[in-house]
PDB file of N, CA and C in Angstrom:
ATOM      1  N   UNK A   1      -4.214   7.617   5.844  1.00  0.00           N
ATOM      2  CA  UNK A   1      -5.321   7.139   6.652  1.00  0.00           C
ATOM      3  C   UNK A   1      -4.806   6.726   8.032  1.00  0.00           C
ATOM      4  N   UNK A   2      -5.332   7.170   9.023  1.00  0.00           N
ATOM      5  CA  UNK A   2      -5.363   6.501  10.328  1.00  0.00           C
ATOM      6  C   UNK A   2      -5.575   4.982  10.957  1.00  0.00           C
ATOM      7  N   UNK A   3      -5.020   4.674  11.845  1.00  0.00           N
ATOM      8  CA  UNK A   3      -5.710   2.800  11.594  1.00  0.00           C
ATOM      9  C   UNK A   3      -7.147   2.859  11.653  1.00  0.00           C
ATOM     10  N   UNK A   4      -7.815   3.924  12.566  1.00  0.00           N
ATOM     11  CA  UNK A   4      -8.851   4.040  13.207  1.00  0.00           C
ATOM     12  C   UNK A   4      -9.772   4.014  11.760  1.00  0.00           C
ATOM     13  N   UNK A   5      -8.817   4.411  11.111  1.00  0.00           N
ATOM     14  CA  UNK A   5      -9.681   4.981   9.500  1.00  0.00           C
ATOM     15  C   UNK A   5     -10.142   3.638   8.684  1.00  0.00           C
ATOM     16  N   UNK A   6      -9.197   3.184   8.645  1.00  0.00           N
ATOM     17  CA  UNK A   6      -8.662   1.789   7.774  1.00  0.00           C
ATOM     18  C   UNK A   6      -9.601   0.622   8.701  1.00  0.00           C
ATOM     19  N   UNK A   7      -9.672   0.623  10.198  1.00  0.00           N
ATOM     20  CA  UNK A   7     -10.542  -0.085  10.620  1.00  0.00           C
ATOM     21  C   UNK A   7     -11.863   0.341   9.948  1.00  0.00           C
ATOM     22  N   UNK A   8     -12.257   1.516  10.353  1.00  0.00           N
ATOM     23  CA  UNK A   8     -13.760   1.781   9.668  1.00  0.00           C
ATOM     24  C   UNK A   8     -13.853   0.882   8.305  1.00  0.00           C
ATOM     25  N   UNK A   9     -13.131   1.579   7.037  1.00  0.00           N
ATOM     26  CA  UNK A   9     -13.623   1.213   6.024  1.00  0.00           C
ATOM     27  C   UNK A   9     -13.209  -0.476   6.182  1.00  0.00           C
ATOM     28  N   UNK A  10     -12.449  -1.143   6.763  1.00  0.00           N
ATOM     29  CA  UNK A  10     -12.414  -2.483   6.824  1.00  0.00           C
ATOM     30  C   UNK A  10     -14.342  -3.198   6.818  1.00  0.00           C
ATOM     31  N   UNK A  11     -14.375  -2.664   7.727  1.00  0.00           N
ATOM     32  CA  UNK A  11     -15.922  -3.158   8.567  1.00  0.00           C
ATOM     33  C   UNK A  11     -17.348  -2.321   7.641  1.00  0.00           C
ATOM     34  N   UNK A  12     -17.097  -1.435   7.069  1.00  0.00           N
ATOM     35  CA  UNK A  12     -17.731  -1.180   5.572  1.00  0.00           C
ATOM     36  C   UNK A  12     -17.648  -1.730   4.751  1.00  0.00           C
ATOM     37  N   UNK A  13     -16.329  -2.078   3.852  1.00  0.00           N
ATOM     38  CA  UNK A  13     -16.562  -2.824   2.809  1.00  0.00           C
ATOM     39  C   UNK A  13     -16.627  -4.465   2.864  1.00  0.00           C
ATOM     40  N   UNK A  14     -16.400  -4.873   3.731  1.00  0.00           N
ATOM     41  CA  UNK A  14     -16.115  -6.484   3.923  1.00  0.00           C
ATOM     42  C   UNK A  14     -16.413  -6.598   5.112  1.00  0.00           C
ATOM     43  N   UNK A  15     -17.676  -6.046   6.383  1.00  0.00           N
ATOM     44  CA  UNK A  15     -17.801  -6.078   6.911  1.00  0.00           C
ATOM     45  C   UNK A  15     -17.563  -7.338   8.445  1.00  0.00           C
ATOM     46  N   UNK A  16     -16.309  -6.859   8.175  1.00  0.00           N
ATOM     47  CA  UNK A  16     -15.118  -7.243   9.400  1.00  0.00           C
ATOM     48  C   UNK A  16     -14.895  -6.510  10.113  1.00  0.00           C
ATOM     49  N   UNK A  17     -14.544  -6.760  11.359  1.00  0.00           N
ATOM     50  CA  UNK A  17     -13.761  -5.937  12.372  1.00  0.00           C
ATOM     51  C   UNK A  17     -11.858  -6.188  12.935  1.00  0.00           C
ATOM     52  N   UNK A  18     -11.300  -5.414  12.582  1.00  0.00           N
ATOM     53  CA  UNK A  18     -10.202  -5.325  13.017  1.00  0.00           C
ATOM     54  C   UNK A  18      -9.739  -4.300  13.569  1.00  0.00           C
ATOM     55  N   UNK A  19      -9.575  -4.648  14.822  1.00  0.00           N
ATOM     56  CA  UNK A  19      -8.849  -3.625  15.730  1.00  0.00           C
ATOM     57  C   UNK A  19      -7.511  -2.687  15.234  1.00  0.00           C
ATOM     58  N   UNK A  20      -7.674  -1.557  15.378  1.00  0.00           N
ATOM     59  CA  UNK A  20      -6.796  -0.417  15.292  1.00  0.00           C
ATOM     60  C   UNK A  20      -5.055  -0.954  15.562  1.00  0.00           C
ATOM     61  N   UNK A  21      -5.893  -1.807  16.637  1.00  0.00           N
ATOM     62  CA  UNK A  21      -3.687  -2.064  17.055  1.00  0.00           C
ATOM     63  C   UNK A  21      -3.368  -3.223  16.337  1.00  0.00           C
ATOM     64  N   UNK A  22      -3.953  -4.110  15.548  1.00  0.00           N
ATOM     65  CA  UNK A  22      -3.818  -5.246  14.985  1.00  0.00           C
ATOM     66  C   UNK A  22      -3.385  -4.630  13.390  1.00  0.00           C
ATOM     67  N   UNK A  23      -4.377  -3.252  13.136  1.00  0.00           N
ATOM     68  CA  UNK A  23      -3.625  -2.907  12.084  1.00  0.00           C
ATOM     69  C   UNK A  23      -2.310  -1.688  12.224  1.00  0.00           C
ATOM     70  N   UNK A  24      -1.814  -1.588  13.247  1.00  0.00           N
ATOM     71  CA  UNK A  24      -0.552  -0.777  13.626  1.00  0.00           C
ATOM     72  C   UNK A  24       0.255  -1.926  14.128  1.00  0.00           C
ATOM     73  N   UNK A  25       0.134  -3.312  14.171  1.00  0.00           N
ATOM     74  CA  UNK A  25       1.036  -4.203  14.371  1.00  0.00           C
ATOM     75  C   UNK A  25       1.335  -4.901  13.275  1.00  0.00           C
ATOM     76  N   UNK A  26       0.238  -4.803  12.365  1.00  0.00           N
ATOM     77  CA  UNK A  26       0.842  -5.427  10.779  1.00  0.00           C
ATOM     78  C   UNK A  26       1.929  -4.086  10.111  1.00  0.00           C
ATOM     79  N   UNK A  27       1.631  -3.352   9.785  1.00  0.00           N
ATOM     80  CA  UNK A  27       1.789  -1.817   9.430  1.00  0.00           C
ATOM     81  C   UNK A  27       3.312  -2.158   9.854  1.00  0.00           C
ATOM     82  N   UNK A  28       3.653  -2.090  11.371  1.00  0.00           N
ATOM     83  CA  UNK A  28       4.908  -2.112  11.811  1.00  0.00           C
ATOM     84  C   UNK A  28       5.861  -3.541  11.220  1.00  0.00           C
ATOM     85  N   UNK A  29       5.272  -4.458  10.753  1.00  0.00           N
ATOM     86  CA  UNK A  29       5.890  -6.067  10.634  1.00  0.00           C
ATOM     87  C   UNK A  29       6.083  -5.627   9.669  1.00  0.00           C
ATOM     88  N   UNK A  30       5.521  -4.818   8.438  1.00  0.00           N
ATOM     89  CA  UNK A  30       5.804  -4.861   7.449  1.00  0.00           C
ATOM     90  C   UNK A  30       7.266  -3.236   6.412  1.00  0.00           C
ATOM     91  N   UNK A  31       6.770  -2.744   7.329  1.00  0.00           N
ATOM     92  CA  UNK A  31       7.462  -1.695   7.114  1.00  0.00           C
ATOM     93  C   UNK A  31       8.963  -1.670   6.781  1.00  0.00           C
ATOM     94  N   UNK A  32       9.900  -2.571   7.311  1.00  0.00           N
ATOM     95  CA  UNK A  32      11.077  -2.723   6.547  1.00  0.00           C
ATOM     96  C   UNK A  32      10.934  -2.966   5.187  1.00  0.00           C
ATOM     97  N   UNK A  33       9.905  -4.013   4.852  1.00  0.00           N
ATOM     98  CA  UNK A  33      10.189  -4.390   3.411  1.00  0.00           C
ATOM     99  C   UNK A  33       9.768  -3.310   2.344  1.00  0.00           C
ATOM    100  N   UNK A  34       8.260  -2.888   2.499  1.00  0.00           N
ATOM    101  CA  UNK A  34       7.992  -1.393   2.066  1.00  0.00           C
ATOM    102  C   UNK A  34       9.107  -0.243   1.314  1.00  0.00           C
ATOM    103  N   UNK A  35      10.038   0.129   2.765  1.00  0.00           N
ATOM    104  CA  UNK A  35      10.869   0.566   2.867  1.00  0.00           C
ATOM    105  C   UNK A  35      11.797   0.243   1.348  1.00  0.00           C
ATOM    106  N   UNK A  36      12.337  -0.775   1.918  1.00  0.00           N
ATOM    107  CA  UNK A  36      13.116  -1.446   0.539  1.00  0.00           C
ATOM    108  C   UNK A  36      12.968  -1.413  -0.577  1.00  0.00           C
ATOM    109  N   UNK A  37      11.180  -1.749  -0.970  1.00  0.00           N
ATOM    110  CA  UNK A  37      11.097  -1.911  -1.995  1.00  0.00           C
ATOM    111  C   UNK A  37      10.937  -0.586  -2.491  1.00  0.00           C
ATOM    112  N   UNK A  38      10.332   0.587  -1.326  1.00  0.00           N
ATOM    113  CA  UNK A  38      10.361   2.147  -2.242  1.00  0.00           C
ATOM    114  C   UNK A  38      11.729   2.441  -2.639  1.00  0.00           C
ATOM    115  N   UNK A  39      13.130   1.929  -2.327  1.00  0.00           N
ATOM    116  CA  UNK A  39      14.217   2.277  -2.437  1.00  0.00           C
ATOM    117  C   UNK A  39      14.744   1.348  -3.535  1.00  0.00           C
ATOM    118  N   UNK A  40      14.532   0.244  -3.578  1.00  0.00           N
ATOM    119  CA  UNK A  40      15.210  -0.299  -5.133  1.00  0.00           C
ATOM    120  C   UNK A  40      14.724   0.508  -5.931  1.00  0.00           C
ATOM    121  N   UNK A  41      16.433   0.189  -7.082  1.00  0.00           N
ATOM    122  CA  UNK A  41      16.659   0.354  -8.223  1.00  0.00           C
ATOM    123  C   UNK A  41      15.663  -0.162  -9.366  1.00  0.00           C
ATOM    124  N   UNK A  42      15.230   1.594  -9.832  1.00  0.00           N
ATOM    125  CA  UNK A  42      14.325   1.284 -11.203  1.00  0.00           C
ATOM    126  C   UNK A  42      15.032   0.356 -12.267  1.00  0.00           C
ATOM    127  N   UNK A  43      14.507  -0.038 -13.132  1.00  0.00           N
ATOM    128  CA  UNK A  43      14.873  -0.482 -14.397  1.00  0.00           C
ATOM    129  C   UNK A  43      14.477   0.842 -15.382  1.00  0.00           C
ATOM    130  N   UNK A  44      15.770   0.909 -16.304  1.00  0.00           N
ATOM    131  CA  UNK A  44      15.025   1.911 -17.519  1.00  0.00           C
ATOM    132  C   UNK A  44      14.407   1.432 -18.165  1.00  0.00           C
ATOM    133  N   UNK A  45      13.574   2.415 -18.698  1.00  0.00           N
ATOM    134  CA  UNK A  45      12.704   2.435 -19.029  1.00  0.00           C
ATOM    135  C   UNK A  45      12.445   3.321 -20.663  1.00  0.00           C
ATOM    136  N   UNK A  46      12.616   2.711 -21.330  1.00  0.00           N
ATOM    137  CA  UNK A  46      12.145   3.937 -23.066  1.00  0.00           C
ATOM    138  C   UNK A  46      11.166   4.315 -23.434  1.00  0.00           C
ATOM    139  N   UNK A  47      10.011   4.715 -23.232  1.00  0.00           N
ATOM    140  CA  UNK A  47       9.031   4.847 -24.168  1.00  0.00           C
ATOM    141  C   UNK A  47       9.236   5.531 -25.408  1.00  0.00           C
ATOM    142  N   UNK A  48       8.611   4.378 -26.372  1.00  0.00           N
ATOM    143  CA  UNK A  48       8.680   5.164 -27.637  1.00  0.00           C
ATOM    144  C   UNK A  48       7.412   5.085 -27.842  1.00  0.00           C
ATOM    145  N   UNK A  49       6.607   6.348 -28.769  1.00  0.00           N
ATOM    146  CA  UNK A  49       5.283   6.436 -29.042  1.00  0.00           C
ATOM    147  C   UNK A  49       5.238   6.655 -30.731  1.00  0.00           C
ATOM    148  N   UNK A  50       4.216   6.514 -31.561  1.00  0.00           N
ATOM    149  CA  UNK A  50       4.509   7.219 -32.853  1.00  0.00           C
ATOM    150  C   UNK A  50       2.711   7.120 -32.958  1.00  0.00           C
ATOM    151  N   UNK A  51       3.072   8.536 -33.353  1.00  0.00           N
ATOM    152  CA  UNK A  51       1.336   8.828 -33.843  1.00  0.00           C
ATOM    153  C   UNK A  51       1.344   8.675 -35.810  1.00  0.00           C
ATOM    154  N   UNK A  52       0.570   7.896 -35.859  1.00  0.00           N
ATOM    155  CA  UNK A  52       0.449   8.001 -37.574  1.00  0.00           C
ATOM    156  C   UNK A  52      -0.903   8.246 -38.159  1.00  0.00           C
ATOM    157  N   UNK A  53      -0.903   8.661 -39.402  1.00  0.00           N
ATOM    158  CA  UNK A  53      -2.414   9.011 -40.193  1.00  0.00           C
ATOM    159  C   UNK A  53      -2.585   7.840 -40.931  1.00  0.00           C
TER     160      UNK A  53
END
């Protein structure tokens, strides 16, 4: 989505207004951590399933 986008539906669903650059200045504040967190280490993970009658 575009900010321009994300403004729209802002002011649709919760009819607020937030400017485009207010949400490309959060977007940017936040983006290191994002970052990070797409890059940590999973935990394994097992699934076990069992189908029974």
């Amino acid at each position: 989505m575009t900010t321009r986008e994300i403004s729209e539906h802002l002011k649709e669903i919760y009819q607020v207004e937030v400017s485009s650059d207010l949400i490309s200045q959060v977007t940017d504040s936040v983006m290191e951590t994002v970052i990070e967190w797409q890059n940590r280490p999973l935990d394994k993970v097992i699934r076990f399933s069992s189908w029974t009658r």
